[in-house]
PDB file of N, CA and C in Angstrom:
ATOM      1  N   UNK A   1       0.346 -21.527   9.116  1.00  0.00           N
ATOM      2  CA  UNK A   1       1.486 -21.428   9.997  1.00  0.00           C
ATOM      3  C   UNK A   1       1.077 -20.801  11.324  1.00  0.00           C
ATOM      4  N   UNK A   2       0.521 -19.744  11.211  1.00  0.00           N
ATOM      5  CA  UNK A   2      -0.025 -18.802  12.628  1.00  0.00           C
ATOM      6  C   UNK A   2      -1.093 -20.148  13.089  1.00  0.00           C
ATOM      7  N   UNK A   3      -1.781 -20.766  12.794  1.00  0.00           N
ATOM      8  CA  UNK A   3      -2.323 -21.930  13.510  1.00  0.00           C
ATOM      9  C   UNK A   3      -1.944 -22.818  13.844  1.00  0.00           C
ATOM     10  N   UNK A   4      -0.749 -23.573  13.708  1.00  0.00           N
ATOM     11  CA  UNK A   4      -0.095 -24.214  13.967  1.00  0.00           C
ATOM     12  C   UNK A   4       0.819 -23.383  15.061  1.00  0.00           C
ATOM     13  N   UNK A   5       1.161 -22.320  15.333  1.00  0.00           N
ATOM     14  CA  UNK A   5       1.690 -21.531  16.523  1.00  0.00           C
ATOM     15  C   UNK A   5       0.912 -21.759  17.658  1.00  0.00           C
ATOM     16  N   UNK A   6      -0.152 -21.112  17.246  1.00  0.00           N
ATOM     17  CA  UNK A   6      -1.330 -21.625  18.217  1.00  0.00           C
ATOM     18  C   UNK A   6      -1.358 -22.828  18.862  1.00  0.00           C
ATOM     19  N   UNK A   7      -1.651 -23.680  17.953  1.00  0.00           N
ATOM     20  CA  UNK A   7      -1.986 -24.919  18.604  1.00  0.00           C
ATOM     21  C   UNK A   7      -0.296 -25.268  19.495  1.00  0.00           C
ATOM     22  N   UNK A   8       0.883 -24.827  19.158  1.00  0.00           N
ATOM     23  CA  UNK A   8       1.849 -25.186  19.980  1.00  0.00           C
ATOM     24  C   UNK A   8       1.781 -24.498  20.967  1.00  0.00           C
ATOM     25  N   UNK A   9       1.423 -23.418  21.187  1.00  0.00           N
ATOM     26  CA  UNK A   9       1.277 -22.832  22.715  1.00  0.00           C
ATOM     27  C   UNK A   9      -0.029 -22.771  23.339  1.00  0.00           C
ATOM     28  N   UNK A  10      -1.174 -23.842  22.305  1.00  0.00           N
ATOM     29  CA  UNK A  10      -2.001 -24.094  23.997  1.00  0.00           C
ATOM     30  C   UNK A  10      -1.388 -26.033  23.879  1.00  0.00           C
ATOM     31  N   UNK A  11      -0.412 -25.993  24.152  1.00  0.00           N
ATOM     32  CA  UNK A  11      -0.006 -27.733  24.550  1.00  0.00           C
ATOM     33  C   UNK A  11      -0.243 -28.526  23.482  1.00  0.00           C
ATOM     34  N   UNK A  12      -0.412 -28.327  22.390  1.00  0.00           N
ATOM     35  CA  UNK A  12      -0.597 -29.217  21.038  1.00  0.00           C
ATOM     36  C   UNK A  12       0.718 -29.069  20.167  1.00  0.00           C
ATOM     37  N   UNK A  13       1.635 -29.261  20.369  1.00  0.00           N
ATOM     38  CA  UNK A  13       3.262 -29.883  20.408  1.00  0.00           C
ATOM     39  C   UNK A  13       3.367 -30.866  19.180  1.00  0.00           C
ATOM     40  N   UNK A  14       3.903 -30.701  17.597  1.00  0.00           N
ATOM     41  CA  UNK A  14       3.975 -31.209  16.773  1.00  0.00           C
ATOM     42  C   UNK A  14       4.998 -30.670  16.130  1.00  0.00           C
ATOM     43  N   UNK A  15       6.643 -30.564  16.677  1.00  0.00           N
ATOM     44  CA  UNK A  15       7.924 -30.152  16.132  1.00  0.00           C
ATOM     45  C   UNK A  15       8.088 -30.431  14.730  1.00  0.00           C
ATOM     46  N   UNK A  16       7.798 -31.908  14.534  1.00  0.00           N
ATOM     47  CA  UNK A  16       8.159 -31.733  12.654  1.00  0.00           C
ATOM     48  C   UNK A  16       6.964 -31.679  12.030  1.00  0.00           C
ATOM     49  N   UNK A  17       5.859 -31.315  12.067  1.00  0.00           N
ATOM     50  CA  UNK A  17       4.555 -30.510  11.303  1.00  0.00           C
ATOM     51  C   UNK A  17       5.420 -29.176  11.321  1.00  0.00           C
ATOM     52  N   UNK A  18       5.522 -28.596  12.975  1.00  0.00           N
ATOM     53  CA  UNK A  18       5.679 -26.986  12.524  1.00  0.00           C
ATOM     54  C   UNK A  18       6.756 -26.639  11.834  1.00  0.00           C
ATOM     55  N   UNK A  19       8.104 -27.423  12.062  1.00  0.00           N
ATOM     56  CA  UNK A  19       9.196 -27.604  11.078  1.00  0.00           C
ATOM     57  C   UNK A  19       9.287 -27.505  10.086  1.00  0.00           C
ATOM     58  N   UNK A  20       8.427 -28.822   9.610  1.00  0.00           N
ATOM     59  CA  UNK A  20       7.676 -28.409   7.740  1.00  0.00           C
ATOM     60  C   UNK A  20       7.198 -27.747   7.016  1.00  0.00           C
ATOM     61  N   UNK A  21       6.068 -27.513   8.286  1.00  0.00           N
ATOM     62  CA  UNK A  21       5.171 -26.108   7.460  1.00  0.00           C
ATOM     63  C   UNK A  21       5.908 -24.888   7.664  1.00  0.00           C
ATOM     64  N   UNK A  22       7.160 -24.608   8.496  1.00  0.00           N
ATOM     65  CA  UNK A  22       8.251 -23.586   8.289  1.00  0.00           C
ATOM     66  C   UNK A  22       8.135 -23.381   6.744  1.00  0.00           C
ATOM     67  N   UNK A  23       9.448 -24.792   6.900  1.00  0.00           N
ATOM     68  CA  UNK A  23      10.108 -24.622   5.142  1.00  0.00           C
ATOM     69  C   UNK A  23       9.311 -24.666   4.510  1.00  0.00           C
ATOM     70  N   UNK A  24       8.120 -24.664   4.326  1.00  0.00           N
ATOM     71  CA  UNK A  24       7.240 -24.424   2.726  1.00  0.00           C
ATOM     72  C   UNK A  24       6.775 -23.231   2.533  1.00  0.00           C
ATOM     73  N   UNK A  25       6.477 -22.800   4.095  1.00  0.00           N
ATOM     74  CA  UNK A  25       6.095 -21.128   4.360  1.00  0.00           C
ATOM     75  C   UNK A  25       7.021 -20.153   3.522  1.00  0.00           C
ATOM     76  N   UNK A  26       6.242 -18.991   3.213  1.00  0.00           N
ATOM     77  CA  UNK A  26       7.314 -18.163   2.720  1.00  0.00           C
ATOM     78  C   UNK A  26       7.155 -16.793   4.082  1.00  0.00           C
ATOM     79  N   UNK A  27       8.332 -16.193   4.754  1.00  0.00           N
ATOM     80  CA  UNK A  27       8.572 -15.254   5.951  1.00  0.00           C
ATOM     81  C   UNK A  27       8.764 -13.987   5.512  1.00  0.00           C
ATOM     82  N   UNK A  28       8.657 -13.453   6.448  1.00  0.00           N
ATOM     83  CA  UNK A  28       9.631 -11.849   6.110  1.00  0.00           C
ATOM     84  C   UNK A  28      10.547 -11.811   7.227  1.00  0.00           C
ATOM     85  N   UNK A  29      11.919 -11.435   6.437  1.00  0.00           N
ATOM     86  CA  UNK A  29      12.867 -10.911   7.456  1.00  0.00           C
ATOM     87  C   UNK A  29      13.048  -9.870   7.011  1.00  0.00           C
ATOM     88  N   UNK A  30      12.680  -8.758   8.593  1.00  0.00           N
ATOM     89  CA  UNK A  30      13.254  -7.655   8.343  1.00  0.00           C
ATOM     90  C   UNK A  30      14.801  -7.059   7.932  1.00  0.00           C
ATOM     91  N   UNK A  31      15.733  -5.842   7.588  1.00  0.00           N
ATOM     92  CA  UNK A  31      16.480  -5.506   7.156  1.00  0.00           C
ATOM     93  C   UNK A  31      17.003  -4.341   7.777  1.00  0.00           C
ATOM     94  N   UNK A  32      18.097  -4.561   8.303  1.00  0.00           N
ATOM     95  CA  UNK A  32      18.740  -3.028   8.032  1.00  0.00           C
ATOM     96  C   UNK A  32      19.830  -3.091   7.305  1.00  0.00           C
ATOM     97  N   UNK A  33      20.411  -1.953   6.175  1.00  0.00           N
ATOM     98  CA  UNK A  33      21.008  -1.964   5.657  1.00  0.00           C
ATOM     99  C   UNK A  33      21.389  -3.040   4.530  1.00  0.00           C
ATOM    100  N   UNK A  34      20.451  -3.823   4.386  1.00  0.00           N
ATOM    101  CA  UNK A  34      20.335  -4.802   3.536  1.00  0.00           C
ATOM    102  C   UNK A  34      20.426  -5.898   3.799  1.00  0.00           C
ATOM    103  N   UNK A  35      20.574  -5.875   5.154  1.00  0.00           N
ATOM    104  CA  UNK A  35      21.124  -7.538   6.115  1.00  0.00           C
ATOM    105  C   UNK A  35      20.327  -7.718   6.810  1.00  0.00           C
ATOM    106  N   UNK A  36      19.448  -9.154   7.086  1.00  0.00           N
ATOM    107  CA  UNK A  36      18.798  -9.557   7.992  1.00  0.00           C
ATOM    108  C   UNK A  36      18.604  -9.186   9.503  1.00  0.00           C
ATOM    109  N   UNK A  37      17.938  -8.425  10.354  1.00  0.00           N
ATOM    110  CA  UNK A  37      18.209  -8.340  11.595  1.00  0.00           C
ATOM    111  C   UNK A  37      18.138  -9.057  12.720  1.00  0.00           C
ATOM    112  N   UNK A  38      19.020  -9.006  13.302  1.00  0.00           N
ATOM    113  CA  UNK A  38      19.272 -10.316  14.326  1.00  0.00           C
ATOM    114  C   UNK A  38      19.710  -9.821  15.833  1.00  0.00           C
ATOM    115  N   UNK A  39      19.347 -10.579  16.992  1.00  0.00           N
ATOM    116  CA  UNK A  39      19.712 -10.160  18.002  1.00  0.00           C
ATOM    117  C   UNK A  39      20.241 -11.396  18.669  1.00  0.00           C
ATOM    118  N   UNK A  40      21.373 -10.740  19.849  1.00  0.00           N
ATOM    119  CA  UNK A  40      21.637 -11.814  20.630  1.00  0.00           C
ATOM    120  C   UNK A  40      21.490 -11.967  21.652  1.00  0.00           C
ATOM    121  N   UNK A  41      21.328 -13.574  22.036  1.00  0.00           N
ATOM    122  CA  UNK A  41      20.854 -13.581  23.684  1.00  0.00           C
ATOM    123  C   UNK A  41      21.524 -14.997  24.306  1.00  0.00           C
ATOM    124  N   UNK A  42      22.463 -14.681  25.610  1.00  0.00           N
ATOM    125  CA  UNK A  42      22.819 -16.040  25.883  1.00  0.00           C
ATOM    126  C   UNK A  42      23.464 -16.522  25.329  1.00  0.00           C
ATOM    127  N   UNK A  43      24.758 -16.248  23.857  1.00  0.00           N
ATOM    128  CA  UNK A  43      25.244 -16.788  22.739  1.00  0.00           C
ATOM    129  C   UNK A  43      24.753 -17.227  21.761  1.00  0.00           C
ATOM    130  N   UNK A  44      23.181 -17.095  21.960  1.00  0.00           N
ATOM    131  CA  UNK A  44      22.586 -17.020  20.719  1.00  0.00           C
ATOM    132  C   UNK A  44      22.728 -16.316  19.616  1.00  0.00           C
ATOM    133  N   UNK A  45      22.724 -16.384  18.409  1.00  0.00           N
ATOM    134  CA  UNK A  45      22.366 -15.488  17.351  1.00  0.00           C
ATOM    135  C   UNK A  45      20.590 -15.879  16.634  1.00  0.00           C
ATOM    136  N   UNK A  46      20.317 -14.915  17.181  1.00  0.00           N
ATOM    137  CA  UNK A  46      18.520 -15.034  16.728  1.00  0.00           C
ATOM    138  C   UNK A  46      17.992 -14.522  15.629  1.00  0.00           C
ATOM    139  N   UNK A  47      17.328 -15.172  14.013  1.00  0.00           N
ATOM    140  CA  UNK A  47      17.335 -14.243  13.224  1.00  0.00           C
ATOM    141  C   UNK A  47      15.643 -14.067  13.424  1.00  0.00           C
ATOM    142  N   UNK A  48      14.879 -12.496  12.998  1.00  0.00           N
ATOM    143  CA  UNK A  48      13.638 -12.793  13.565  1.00  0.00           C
ATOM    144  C   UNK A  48      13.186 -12.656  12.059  1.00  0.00           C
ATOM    145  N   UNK A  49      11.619 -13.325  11.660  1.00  0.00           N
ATOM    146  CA  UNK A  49      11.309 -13.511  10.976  1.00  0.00           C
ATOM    147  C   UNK A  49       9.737 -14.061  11.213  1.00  0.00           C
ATOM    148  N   UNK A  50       9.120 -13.535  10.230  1.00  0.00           N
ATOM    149  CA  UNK A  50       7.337 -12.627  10.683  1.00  0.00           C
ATOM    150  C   UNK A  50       6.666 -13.961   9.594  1.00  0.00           C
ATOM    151  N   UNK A  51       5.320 -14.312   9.690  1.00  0.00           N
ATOM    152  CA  UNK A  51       4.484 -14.929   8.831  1.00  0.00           C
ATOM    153  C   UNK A  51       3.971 -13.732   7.804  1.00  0.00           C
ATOM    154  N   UNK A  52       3.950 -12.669   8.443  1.00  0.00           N
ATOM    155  CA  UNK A  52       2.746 -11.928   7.674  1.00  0.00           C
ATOM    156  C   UNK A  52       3.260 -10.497   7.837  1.00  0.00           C
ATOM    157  N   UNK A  53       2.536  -9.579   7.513  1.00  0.00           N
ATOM    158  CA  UNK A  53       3.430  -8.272   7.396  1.00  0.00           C
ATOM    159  C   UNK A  53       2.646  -7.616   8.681  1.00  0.00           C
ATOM    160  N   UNK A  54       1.795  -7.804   9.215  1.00  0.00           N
ATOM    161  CA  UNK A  54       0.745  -7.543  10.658  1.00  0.00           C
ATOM    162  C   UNK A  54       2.016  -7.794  11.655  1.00  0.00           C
ATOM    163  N   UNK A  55       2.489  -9.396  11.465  1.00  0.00           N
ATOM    164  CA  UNK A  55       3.392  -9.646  12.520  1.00  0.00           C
ATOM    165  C   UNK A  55       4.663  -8.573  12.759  1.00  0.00           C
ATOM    166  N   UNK A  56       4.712  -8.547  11.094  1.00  0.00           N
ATOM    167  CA  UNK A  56       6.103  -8.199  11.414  1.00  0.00           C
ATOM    168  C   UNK A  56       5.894  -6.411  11.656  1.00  0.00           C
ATOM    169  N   UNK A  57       4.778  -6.117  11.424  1.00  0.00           N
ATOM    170  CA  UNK A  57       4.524  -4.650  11.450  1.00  0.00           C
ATOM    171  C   UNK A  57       4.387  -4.563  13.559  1.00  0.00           C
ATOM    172  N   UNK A  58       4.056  -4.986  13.764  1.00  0.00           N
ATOM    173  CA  UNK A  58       3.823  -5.459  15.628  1.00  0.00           C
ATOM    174  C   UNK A  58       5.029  -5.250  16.190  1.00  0.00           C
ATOM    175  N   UNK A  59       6.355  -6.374  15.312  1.00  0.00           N
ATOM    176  CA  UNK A  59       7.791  -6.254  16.010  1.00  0.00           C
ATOM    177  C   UNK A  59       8.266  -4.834  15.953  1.00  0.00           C
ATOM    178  N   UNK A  60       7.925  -4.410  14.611  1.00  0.00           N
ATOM    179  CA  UNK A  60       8.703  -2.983  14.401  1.00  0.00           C
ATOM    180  C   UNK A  60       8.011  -1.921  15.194  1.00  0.00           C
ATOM    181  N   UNK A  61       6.708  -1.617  15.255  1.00  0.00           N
ATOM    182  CA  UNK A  61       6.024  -0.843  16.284  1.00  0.00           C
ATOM    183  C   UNK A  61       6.954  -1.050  17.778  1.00  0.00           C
ATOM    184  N   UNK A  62       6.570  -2.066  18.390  1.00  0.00           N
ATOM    185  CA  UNK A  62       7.395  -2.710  19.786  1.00  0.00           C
ATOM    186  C   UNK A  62       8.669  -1.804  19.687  1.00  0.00           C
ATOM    187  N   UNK A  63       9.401  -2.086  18.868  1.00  0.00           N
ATOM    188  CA  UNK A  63      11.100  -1.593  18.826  1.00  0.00           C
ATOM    189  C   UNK A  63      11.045  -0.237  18.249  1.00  0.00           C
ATOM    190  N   UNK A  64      10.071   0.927  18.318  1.00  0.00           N
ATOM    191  CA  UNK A  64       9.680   1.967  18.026  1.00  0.00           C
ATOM    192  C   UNK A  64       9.835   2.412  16.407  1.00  0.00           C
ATOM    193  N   UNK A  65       9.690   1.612  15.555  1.00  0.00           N
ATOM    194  CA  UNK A  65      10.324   2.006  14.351  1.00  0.00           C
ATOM    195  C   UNK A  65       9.446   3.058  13.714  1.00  0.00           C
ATOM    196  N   UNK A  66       9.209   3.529  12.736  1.00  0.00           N
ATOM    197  CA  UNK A  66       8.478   4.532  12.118  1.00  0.00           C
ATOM    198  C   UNK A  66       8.743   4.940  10.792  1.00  0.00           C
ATOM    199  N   UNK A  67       6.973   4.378   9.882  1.00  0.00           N
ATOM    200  CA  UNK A  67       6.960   4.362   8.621  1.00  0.00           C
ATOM    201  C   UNK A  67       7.390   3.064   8.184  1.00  0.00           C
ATOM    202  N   UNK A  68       7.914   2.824   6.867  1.00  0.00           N
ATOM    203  CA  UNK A  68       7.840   1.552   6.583  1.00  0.00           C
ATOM    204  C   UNK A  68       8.917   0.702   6.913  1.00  0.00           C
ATOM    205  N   UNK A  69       8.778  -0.693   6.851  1.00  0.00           N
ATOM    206  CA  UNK A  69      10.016  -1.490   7.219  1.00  0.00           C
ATOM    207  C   UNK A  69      10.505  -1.992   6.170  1.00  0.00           C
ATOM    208  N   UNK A  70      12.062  -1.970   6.103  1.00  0.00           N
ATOM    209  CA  UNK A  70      12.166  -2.926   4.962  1.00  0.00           C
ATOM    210  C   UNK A  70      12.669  -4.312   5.212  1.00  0.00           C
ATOM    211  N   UNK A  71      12.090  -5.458   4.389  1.00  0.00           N
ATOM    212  CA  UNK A  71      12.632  -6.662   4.279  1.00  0.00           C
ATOM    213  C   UNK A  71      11.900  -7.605   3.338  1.00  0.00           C
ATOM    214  N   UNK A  72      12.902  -8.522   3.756  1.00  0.00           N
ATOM    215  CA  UNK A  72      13.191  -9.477   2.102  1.00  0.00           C
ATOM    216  C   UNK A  72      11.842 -10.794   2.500  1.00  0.00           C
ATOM    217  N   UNK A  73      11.723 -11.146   1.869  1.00  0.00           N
ATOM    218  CA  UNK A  73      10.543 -12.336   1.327  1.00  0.00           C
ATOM    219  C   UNK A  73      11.561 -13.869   1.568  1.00  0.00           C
ATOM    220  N   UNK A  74      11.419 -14.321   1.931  1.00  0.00           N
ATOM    221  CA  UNK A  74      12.337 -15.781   1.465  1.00  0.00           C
ATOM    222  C   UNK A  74      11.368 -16.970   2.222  1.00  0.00           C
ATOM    223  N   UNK A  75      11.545 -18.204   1.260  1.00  0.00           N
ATOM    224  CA  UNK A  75      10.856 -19.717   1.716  1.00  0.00           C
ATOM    225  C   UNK A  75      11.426 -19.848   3.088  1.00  0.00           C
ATOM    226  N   UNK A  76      11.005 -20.357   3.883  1.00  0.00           N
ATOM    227  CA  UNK A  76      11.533 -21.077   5.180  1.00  0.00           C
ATOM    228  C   UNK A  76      12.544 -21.873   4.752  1.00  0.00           C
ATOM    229  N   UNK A  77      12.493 -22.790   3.828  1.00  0.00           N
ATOM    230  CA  UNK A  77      13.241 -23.306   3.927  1.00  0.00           C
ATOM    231  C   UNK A  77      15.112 -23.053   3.627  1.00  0.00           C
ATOM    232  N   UNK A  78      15.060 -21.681   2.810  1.00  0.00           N
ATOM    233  CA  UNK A  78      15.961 -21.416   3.025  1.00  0.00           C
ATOM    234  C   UNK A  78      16.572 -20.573   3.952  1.00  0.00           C
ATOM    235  N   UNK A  79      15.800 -19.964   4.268  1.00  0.00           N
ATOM    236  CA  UNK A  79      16.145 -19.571   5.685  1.00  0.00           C
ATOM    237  C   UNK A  79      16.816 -20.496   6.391  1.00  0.00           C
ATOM    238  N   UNK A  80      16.316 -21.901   6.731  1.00  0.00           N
ATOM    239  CA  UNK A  80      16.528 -22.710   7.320  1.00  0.00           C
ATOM    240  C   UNK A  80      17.756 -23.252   6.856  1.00  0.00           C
ATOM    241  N   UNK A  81      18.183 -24.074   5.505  1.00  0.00           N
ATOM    242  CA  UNK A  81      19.122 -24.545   5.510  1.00  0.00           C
ATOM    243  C   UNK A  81      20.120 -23.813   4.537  1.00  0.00           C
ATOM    244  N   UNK A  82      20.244 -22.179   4.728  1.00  0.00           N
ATOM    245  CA  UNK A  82      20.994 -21.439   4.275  1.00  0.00           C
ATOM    246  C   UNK A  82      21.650 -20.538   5.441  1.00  0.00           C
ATOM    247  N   UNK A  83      20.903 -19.489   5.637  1.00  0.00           N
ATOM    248  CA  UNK A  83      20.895 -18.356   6.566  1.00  0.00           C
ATOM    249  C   UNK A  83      21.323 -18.826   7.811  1.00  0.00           C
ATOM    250  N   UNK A  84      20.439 -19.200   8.510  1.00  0.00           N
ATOM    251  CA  UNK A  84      20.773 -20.032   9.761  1.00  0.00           C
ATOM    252  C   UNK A  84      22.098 -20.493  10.101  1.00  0.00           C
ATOM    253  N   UNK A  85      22.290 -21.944   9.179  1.00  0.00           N
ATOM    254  CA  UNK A  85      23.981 -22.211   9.330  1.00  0.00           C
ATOM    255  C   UNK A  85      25.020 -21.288   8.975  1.00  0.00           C
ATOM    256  N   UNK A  86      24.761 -20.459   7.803  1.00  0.00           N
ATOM    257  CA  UNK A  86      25.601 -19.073   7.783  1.00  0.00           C
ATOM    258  C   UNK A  86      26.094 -18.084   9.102  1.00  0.00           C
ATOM    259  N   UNK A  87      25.189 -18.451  10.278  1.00  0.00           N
ATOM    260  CA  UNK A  87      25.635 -17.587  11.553  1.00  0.00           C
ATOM    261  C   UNK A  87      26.242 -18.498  12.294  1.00  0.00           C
ATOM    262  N   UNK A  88      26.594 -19.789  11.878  1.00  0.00           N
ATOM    263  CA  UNK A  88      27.096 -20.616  12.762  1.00  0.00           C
ATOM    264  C   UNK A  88      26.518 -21.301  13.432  1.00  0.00           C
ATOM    265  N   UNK A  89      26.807 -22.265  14.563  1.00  0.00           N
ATOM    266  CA  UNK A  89      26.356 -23.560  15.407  1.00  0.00           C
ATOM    267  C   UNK A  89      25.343 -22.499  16.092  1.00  0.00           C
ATOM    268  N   UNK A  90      26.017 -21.399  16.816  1.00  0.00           N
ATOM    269  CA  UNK A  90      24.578 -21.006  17.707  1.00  0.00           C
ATOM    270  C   UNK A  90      23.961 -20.071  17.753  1.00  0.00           C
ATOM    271  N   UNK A  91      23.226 -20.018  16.406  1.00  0.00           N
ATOM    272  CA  UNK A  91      21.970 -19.239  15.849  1.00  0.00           C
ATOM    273  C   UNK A  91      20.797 -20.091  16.469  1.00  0.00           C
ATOM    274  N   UNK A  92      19.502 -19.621  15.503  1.00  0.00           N
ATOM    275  CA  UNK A  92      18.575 -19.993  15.346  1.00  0.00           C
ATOM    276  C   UNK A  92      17.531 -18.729  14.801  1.00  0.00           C
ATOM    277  N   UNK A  93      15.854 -19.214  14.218  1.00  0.00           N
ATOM    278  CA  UNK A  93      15.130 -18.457  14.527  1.00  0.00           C
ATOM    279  C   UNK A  93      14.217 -18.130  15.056  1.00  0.00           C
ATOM    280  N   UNK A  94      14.098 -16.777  15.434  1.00  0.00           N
ATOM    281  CA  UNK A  94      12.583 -15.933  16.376  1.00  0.00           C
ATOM    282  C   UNK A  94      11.217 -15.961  15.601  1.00  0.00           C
ATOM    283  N   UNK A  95      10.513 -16.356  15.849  1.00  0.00           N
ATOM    284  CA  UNK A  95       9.174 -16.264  14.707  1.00  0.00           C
ATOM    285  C   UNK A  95       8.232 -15.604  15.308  1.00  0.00           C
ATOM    286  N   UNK A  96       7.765 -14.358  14.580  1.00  0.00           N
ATOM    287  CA  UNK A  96       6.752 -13.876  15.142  1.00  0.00           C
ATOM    288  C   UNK A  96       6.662 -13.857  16.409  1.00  0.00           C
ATOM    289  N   UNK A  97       7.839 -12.804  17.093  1.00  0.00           N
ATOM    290  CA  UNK A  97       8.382 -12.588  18.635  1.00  0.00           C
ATOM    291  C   UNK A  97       7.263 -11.115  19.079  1.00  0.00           C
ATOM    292  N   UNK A  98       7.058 -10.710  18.382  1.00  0.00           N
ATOM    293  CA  UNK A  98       5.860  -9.572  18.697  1.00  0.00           C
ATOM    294  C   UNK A  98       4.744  -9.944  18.837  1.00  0.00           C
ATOM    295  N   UNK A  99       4.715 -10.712  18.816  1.00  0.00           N
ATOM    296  CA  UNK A  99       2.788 -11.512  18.611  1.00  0.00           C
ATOM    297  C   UNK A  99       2.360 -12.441  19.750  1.00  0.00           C
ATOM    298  N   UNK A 100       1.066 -13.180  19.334  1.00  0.00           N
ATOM    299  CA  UNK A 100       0.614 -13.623  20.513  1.00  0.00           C
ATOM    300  C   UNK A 100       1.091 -15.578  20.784  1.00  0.00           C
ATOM    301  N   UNK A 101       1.775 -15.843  19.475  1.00  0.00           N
ATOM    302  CA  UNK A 101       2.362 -16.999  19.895  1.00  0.00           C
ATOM    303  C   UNK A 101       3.223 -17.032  19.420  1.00  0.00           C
ATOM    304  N   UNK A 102       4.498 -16.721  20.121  1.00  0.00           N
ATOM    305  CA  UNK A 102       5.883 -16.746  19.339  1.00  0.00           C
ATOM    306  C   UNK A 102       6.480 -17.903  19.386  1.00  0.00           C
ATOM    307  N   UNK A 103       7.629 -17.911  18.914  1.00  0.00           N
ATOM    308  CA  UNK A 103       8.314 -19.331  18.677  1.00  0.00           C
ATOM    309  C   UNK A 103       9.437 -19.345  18.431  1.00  0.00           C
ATOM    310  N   UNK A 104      10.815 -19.619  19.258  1.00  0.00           N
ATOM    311  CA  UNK A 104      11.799 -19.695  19.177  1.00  0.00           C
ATOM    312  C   UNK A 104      12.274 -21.024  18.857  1.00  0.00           C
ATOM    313  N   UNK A 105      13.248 -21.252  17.327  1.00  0.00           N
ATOM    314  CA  UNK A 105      13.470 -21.964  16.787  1.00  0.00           C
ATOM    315  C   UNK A 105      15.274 -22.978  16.901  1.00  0.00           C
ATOM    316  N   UNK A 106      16.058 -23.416  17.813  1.00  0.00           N
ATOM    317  CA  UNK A 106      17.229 -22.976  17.548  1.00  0.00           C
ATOM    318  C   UNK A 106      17.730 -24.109  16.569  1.00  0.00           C
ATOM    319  N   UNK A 107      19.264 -23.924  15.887  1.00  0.00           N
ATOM    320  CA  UNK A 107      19.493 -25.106  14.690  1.00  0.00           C
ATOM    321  C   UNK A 107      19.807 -25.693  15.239  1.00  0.00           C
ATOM    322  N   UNK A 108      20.036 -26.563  16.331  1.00  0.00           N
ATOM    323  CA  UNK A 108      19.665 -28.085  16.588  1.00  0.00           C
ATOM    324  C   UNK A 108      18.640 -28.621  16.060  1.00  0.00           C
ATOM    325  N   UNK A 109      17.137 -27.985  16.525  1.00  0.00           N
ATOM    326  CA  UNK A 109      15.723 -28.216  16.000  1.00  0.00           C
ATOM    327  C   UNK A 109      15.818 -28.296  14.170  1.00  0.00           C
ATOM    328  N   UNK A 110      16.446 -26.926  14.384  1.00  0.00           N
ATOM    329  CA  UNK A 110      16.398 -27.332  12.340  1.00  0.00           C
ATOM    330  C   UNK A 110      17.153 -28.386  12.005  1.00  0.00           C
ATOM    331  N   UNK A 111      18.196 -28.893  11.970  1.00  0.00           N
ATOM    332  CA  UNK A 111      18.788 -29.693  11.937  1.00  0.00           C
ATOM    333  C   UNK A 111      18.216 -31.567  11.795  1.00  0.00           C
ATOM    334  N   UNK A 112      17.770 -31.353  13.314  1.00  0.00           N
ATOM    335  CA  UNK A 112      17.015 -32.597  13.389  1.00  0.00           C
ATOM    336  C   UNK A 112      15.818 -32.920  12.915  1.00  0.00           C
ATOM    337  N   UNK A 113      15.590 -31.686  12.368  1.00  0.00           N
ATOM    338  CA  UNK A 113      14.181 -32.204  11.608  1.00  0.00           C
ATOM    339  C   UNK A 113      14.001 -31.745  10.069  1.00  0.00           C
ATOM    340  N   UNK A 114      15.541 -32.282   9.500  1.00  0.00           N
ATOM    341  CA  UNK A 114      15.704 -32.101   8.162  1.00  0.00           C
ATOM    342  C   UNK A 114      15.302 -33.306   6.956  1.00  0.00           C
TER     343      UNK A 114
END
């Protein structure tokens, strides 16, 4: 998955590869209080969600956190065709937004490449 990031941000552009290899991926979304954390931007609802625990250890450093983080494990794919539509038409997700190739996902994209 982190190679396939890559290759989309040096110009190697393959929406339903990285789509796919989403949903088979398994993520971490972080938690507060037991709920996914999410931010908004523009009417977005953004849920963020890490490949690896490095990534997601990067976001939480960034946003000053301290000591451990908690969050849940889940397939992409439900993320994708659970979570996501659960916030409504204008969500989407942040992938690995602390790191060196991030990737903003919104559900149109999921959608169309179901």
């Amino acid at each position: 998955m982190t190679a396939r990031l890559a290759a989309l941000h040096q110009g190697h552009v393959d929406g339903p590869a990285l789509v796919g290899e989403l949903r088979e991926a398994l993520v971490l979304l972080p938690t507060r209080g037991g709920e996914p954390v999410a931010a908004d931007s523009e009417g977005v609802r953004w849920l963020y969600a890490f490949t690896d625990e490095a990534a997601l250890g990067r976001f939480a450093s960034a946003r000053g956190a301290i000591g451990e983080v908690e969050y849940l494990t889940v397939r992409g794919s439900r993320l994708l065709d659970v979570a996501v539509p659960a916030l409504g038409e204008s969500a989407g997700v942040a992938l690995d937004v602390a790191g060196p190739a991030p990737f903003l996902l919104p559900a149109s994209a999921v959608t169309a490449h179901r």
